[in-house]
PDB file of N, CA and C in Angstrom:
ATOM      1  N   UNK A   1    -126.237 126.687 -72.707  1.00  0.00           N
ATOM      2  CA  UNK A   1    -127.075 127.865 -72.591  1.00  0.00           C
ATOM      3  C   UNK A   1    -128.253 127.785 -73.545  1.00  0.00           C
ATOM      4  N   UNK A   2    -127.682 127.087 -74.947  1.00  0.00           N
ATOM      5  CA  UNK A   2    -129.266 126.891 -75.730  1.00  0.00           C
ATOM      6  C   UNK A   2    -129.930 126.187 -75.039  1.00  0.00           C
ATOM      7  N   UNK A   3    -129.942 125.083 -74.047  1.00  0.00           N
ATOM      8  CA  UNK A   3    -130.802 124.211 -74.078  1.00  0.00           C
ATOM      9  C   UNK A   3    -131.927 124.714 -72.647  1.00  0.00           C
ATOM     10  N   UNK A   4    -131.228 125.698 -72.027  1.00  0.00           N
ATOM     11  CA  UNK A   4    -132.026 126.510 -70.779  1.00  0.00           C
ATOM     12  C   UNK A   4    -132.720 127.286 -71.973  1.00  0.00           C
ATOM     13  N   UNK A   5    -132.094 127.998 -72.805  1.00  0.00           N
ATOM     14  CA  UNK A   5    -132.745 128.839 -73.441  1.00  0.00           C
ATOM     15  C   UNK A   5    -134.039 128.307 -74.220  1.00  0.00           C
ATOM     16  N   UNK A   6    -134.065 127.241 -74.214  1.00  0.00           N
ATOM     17  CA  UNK A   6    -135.594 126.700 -75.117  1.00  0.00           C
ATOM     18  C   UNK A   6    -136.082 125.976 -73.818  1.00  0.00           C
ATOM     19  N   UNK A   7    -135.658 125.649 -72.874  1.00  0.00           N
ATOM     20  CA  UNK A   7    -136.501 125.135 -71.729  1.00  0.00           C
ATOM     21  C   UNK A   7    -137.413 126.351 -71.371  1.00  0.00           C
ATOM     22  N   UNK A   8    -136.771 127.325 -71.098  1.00  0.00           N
ATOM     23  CA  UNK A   8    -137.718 128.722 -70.805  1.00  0.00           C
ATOM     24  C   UNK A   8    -138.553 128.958 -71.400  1.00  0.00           C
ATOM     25  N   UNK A   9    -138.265 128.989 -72.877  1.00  0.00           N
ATOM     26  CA  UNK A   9    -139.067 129.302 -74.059  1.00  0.00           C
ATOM     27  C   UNK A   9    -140.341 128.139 -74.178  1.00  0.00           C
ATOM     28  N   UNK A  10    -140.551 127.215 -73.588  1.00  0.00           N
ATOM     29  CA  UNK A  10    -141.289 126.100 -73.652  1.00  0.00           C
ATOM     30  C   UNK A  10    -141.766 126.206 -72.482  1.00  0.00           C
ATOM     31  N   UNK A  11    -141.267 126.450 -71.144  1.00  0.00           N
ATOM     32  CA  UNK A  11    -142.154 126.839 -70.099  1.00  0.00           C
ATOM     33  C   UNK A  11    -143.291 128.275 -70.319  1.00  0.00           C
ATOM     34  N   UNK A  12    -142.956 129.052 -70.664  1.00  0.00           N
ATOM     35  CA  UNK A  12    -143.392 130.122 -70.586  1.00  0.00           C
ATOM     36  C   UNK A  12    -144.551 129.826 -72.095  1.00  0.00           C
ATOM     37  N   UNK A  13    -144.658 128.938 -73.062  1.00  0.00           N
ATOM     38  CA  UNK A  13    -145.397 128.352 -74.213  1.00  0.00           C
ATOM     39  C   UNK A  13    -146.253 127.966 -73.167  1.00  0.00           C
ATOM     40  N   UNK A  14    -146.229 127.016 -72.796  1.00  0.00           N
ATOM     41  CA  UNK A  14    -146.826 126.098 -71.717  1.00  0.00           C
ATOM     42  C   UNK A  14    -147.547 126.956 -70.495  1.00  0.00           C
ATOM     43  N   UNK A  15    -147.302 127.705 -69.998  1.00  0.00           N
ATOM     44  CA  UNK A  15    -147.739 128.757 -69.263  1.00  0.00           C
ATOM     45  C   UNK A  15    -149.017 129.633 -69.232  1.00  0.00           C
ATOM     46  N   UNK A  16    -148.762 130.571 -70.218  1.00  0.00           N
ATOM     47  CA  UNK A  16    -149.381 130.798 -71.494  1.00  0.00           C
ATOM     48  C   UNK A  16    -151.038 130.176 -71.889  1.00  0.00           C
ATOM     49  N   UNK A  17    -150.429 128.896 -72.216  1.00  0.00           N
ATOM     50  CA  UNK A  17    -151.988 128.149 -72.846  1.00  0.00           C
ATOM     51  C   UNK A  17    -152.305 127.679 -71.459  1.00  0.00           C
ATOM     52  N   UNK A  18    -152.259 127.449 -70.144  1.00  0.00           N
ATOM     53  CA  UNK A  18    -152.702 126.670 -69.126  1.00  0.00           C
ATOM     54  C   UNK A  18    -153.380 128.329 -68.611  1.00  0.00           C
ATOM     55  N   UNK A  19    -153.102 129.106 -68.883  1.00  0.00           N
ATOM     56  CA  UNK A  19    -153.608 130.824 -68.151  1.00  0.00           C
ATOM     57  C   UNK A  19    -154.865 130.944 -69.653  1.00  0.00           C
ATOM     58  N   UNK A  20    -154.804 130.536 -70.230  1.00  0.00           N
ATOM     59  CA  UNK A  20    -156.094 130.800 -71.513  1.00  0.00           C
ATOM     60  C   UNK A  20    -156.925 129.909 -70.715  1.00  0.00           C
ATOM     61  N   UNK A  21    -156.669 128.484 -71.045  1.00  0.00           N
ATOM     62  CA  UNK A  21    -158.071 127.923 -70.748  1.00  0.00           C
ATOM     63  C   UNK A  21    -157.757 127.083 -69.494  1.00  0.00           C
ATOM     64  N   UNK A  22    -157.952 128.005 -68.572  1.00  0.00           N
ATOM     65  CA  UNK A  22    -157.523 127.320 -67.172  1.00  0.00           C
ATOM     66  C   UNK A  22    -159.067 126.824 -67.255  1.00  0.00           C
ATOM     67  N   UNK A  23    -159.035 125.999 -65.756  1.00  0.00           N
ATOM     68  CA  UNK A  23    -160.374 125.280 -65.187  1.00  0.00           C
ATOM     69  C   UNK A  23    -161.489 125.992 -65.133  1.00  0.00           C
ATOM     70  N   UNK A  24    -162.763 125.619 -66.040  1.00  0.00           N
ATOM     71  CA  UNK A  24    -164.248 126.547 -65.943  1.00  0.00           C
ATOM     72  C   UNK A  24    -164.423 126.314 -64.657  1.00  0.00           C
ATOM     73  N   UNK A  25    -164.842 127.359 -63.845  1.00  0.00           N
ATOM     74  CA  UNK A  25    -165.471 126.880 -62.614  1.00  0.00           C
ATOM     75  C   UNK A  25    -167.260 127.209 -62.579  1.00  0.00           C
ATOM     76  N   UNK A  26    -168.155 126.231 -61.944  1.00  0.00           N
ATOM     77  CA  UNK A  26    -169.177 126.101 -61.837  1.00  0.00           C
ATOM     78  C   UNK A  26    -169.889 127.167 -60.692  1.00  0.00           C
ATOM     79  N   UNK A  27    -170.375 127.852 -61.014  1.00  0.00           N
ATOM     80  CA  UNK A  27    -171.214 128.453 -59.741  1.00  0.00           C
ATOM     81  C   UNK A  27    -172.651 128.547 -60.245  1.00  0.00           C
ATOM     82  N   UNK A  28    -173.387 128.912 -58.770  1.00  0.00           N
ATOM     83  CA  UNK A  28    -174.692 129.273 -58.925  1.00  0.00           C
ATOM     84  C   UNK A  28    -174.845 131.034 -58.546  1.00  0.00           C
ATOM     85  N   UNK A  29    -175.876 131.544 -59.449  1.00  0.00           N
ATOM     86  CA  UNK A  29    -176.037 133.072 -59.422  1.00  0.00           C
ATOM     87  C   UNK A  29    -176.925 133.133 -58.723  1.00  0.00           C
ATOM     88  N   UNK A  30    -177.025 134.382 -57.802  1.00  0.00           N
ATOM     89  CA  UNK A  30    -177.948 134.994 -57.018  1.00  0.00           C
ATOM     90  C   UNK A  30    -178.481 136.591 -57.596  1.00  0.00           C
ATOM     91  N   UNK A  31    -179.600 136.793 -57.755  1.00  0.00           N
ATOM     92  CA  UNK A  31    -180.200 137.796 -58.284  1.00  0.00           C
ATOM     93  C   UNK A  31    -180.942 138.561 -57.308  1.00  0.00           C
ATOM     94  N   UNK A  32    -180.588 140.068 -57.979  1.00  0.00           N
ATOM     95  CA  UNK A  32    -181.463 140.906 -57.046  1.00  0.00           C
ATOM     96  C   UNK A  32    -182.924 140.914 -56.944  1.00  0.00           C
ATOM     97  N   UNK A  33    -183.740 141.062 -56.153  1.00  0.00           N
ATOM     98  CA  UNK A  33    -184.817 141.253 -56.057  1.00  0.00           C
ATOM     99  C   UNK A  33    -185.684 139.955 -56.493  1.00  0.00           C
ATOM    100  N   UNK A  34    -185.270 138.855 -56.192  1.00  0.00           N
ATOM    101  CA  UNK A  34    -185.521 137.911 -56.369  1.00  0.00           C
ATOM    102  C   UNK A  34    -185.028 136.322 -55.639  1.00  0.00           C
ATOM    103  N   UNK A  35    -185.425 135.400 -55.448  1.00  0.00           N
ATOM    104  CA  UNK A  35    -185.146 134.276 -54.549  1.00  0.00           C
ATOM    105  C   UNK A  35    -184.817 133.235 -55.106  1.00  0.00           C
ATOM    106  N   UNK A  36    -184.402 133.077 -56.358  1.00  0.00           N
ATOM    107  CA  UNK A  36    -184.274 131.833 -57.183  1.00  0.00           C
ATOM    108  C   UNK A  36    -182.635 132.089 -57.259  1.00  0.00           C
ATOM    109  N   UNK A  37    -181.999 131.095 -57.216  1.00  0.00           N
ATOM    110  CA  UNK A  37    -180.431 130.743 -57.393  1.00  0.00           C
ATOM    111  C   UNK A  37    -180.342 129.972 -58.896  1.00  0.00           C
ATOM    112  N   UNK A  38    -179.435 130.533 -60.148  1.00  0.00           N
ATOM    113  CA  UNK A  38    -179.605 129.465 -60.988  1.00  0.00           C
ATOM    114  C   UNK A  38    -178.359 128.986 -60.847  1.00  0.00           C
ATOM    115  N   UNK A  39    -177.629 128.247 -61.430  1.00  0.00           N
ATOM    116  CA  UNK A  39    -176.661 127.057 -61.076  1.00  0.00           C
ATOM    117  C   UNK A  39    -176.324 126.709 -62.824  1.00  0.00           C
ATOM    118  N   UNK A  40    -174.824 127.141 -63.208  1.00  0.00           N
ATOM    119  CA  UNK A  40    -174.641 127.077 -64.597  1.00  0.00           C
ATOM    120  C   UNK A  40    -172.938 126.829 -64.466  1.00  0.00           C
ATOM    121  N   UNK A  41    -172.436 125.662 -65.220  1.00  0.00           N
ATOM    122  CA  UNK A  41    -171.075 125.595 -65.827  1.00  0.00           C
ATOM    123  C   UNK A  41    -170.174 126.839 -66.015  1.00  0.00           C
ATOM    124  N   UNK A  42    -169.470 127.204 -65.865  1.00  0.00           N
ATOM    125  CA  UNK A  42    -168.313 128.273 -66.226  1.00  0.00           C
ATOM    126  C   UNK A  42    -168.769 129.414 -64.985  1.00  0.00           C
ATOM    127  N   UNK A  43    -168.005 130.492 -65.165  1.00  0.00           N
ATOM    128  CA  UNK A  43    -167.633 131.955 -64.469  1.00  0.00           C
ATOM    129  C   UNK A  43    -168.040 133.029 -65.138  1.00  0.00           C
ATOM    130  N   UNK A  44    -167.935 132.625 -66.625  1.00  0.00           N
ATOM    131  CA  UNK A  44    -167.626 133.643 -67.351  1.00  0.00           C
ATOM    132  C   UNK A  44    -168.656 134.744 -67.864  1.00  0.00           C
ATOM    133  N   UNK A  45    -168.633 135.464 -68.672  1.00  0.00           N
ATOM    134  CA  UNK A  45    -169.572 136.012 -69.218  1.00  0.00           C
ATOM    135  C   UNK A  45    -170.737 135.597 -69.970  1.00  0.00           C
ATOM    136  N   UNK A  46    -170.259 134.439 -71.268  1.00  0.00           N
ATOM    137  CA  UNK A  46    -171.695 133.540 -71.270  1.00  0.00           C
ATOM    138  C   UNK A  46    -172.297 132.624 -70.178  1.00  0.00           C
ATOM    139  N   UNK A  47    -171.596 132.260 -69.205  1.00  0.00           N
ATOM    140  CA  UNK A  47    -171.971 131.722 -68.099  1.00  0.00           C
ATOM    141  C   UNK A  47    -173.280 132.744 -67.361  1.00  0.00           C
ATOM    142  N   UNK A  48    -172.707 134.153 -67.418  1.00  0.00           N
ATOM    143  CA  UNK A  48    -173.552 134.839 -66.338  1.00  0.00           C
ATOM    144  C   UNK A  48    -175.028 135.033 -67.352  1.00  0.00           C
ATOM    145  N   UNK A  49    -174.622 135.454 -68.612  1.00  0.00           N
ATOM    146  CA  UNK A  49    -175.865 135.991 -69.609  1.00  0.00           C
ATOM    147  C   UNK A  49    -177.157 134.569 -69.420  1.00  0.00           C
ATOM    148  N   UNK A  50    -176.641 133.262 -69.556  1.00  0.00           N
ATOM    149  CA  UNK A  50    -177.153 132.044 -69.388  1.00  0.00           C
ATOM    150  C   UNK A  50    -178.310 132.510 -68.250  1.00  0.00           C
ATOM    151  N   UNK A  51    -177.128 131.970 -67.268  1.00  0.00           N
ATOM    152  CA  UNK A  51    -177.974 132.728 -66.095  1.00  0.00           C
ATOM    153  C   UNK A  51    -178.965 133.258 -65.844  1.00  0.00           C
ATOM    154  N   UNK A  52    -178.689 134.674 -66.820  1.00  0.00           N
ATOM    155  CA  UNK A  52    -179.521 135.899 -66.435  1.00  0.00           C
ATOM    156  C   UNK A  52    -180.975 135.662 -67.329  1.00  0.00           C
ATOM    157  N   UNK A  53    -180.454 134.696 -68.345  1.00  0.00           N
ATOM    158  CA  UNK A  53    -181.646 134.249 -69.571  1.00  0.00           C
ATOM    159  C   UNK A  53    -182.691 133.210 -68.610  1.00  0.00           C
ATOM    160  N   UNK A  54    -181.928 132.535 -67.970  1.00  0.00           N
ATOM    161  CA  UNK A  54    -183.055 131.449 -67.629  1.00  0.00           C
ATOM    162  C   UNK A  54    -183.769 132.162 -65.922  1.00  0.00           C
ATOM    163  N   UNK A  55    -183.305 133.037 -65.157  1.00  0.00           N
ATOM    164  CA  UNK A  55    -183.827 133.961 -64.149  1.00  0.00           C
ATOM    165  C   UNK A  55    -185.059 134.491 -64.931  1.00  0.00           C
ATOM    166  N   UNK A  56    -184.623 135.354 -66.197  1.00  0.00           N
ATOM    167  CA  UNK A  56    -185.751 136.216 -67.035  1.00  0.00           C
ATOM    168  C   UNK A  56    -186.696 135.258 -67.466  1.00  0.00           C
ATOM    169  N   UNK A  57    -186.777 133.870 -67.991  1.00  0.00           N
ATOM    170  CA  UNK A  57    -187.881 133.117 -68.366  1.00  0.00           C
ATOM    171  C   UNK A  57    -188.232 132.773 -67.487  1.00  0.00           C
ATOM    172  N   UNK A  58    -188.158 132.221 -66.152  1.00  0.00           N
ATOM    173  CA  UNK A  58    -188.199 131.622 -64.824  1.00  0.00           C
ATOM    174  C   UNK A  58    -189.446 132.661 -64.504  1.00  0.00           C
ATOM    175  N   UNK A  59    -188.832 133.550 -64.128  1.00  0.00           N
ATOM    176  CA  UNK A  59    -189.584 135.064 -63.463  1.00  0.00           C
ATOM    177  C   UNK A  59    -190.521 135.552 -64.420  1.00  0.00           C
ATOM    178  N   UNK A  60    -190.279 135.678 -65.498  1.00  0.00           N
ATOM    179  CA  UNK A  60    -191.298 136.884 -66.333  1.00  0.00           C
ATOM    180  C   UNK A  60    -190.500 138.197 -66.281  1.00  0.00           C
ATOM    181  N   UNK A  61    -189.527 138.247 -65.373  1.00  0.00           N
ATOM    182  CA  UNK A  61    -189.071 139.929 -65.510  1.00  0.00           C
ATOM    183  C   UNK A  61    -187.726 140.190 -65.861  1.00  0.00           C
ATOM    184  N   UNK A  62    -186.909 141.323 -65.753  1.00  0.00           N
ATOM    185  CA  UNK A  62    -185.817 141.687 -66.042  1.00  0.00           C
ATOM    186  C   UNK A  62    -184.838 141.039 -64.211  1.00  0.00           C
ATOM    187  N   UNK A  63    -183.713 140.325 -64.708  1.00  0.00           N
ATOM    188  CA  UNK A  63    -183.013 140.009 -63.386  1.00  0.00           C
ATOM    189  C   UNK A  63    -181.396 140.713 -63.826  1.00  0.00           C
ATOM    190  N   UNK A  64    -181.280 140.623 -62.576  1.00  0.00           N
ATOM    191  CA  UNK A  64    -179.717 141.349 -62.642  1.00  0.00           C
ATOM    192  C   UNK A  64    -178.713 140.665 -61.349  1.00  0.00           C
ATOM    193  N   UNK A  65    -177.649 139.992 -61.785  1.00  0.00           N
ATOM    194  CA  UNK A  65    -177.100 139.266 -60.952  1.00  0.00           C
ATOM    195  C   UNK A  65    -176.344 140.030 -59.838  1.00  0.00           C
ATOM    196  N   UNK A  66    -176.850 139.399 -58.600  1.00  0.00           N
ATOM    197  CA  UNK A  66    -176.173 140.057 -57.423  1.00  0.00           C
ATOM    198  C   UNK A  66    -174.903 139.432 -56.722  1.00  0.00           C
ATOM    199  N   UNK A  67    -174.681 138.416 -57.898  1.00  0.00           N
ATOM    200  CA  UNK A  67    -173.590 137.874 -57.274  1.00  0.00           C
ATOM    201  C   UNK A  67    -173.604 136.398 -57.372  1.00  0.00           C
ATOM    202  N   UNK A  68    -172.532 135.073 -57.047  1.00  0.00           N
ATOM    203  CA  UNK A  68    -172.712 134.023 -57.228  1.00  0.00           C
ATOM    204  C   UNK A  68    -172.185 133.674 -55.479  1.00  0.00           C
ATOM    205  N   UNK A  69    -173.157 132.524 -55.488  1.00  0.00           N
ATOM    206  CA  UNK A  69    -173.305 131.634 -54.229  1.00  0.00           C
ATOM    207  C   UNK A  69    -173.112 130.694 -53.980  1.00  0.00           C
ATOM    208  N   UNK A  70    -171.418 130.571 -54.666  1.00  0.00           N
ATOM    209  CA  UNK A  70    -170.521 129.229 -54.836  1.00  0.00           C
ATOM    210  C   UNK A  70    -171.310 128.158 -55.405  1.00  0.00           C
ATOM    211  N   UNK A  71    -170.928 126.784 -55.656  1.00  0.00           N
ATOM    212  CA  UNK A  71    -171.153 125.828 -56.333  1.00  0.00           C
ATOM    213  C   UNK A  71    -172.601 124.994 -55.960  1.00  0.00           C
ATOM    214  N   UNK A  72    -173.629 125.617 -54.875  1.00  0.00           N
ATOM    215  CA  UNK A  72    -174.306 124.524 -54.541  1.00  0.00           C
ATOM    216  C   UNK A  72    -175.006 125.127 -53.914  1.00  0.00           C
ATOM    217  N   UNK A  73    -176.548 124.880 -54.606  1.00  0.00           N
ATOM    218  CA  UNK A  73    -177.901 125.418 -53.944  1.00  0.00           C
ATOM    219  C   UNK A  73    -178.767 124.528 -53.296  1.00  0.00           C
ATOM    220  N   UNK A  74    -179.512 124.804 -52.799  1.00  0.00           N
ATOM    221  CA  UNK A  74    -180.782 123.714 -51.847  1.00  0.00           C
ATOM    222  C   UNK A  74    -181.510 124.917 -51.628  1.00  0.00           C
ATOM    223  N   UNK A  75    -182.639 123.843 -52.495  1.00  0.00           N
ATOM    224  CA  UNK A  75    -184.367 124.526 -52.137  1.00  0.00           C
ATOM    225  C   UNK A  75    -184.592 125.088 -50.425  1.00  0.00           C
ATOM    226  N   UNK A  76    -185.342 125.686 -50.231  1.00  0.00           N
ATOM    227  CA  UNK A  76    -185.798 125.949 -49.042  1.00  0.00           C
ATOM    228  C   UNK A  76    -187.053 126.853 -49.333  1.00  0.00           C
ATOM    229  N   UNK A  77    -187.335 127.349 -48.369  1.00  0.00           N
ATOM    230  CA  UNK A  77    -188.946 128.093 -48.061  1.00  0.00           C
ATOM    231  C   UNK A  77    -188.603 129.652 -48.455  1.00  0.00           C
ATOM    232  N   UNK A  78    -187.268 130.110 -48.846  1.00  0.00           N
ATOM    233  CA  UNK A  78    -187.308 131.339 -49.328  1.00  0.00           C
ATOM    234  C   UNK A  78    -186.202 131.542 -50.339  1.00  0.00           C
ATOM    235  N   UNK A  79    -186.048 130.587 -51.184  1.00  0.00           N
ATOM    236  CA  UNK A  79    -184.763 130.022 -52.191  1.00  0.00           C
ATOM    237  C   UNK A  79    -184.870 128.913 -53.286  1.00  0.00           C
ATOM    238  N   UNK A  80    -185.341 129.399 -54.612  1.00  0.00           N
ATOM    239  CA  UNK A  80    -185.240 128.063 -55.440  1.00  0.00           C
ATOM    240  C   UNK A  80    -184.334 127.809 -56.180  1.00  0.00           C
ATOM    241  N   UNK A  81    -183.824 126.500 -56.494  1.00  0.00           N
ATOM    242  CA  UNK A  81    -182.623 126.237 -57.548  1.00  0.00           C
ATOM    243  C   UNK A  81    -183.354 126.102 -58.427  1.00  0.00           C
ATOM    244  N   UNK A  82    -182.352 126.978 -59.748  1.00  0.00           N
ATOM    245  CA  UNK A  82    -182.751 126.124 -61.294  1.00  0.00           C
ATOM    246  C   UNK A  82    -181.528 126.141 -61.876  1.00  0.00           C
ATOM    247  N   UNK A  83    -181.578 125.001 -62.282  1.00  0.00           N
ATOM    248  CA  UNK A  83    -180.029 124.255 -63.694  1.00  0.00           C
ATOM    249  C   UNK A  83    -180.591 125.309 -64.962  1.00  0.00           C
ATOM    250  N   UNK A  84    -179.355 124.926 -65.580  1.00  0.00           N
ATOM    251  CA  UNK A  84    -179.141 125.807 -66.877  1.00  0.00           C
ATOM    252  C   UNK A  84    -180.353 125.653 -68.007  1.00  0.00           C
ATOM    253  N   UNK A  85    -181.056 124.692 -67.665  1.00  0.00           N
ATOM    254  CA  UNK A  85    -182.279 124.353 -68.717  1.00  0.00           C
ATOM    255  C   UNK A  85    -183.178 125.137 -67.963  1.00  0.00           C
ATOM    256  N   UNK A  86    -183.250 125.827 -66.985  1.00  0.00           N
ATOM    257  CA  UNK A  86    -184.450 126.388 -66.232  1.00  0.00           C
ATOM    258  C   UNK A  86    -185.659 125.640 -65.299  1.00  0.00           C
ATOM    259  N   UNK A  87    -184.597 124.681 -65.126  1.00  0.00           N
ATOM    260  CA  UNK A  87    -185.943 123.211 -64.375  1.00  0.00           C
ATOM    261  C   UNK A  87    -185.256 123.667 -62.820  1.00  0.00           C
ATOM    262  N   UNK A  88    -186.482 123.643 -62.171  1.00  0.00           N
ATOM    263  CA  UNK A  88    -186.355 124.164 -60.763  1.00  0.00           C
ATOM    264  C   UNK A  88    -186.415 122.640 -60.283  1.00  0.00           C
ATOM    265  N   UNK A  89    -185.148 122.920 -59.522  1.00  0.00           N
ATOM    266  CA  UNK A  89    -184.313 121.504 -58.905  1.00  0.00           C
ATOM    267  C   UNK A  89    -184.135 121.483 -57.603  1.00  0.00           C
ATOM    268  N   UNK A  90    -184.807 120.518 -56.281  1.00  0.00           N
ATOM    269  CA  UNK A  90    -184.641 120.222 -54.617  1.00  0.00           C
ATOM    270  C   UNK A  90    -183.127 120.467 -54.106  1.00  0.00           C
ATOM    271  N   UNK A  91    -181.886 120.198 -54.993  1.00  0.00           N
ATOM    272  CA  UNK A  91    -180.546 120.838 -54.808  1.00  0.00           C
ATOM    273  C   UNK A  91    -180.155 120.210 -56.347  1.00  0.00           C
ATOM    274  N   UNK A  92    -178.740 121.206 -55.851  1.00  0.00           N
ATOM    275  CA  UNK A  92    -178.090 121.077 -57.212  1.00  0.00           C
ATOM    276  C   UNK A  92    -176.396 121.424 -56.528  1.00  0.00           C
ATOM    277  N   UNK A  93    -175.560 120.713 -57.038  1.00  0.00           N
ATOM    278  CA  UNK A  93    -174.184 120.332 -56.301  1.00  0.00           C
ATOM    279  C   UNK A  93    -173.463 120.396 -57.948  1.00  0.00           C
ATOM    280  N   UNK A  94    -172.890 121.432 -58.245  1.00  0.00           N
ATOM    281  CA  UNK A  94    -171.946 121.808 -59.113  1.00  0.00           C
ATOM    282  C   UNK A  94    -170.568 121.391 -59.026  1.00  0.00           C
ATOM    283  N   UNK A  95    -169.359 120.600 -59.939  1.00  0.00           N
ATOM    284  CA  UNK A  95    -168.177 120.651 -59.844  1.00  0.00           C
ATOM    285  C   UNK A  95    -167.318 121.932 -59.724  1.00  0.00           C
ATOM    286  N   UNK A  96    -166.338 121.892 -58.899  1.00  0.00           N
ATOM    287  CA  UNK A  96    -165.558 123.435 -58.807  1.00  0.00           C
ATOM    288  C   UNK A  96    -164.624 123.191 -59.821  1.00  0.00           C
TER     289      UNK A  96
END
């Protein structure tokens, strides 16, 4: 019974740290009132602020994210990509 009893105790350790720093996932943000997609590492909250920093230098104005548009943008005639440095990029193909 001890030895279930520390198997548990070591699953649930293990558990635990794989639910902290599970997999960053990559997306690209879509902003309101605006046509540029940026494309940044992680999900998270510095992920989105990133984002929202390089939309605001990009543009000149205040942006506000309308959402993300999975891992992978392509330029077109009413849509620009920019990477996390703010360089407007022909596509951009993010890891999930």
């Amino acid at each position: 019974m001890k030895t279930f009893t520390k198997w548990i105790a070591a699953f649930a350790m293990m558990s635990s740290v794989l639910a902290i720093a599970g997999p960053a996932e990559a997306k690209c943000f879509g902003f309101r009132d605006n046509n540029i997609r940026v494309c940044i590492e992680g999900h998270n909250n510095a992920a989105r602020n990133q984002a929202t920093r390089v939309c605001e230098d990009v543009t000149g104005s205040d942006c506000r994210i309308s959402g993300d548009s999975g891992s992978t943008c392509q330029r077109s005639s009413n849509i620009r990509c920019y990477d996390a440095d703010g360089d407007e990029q022909r596509r951009i193909e993010l890891d999930d």
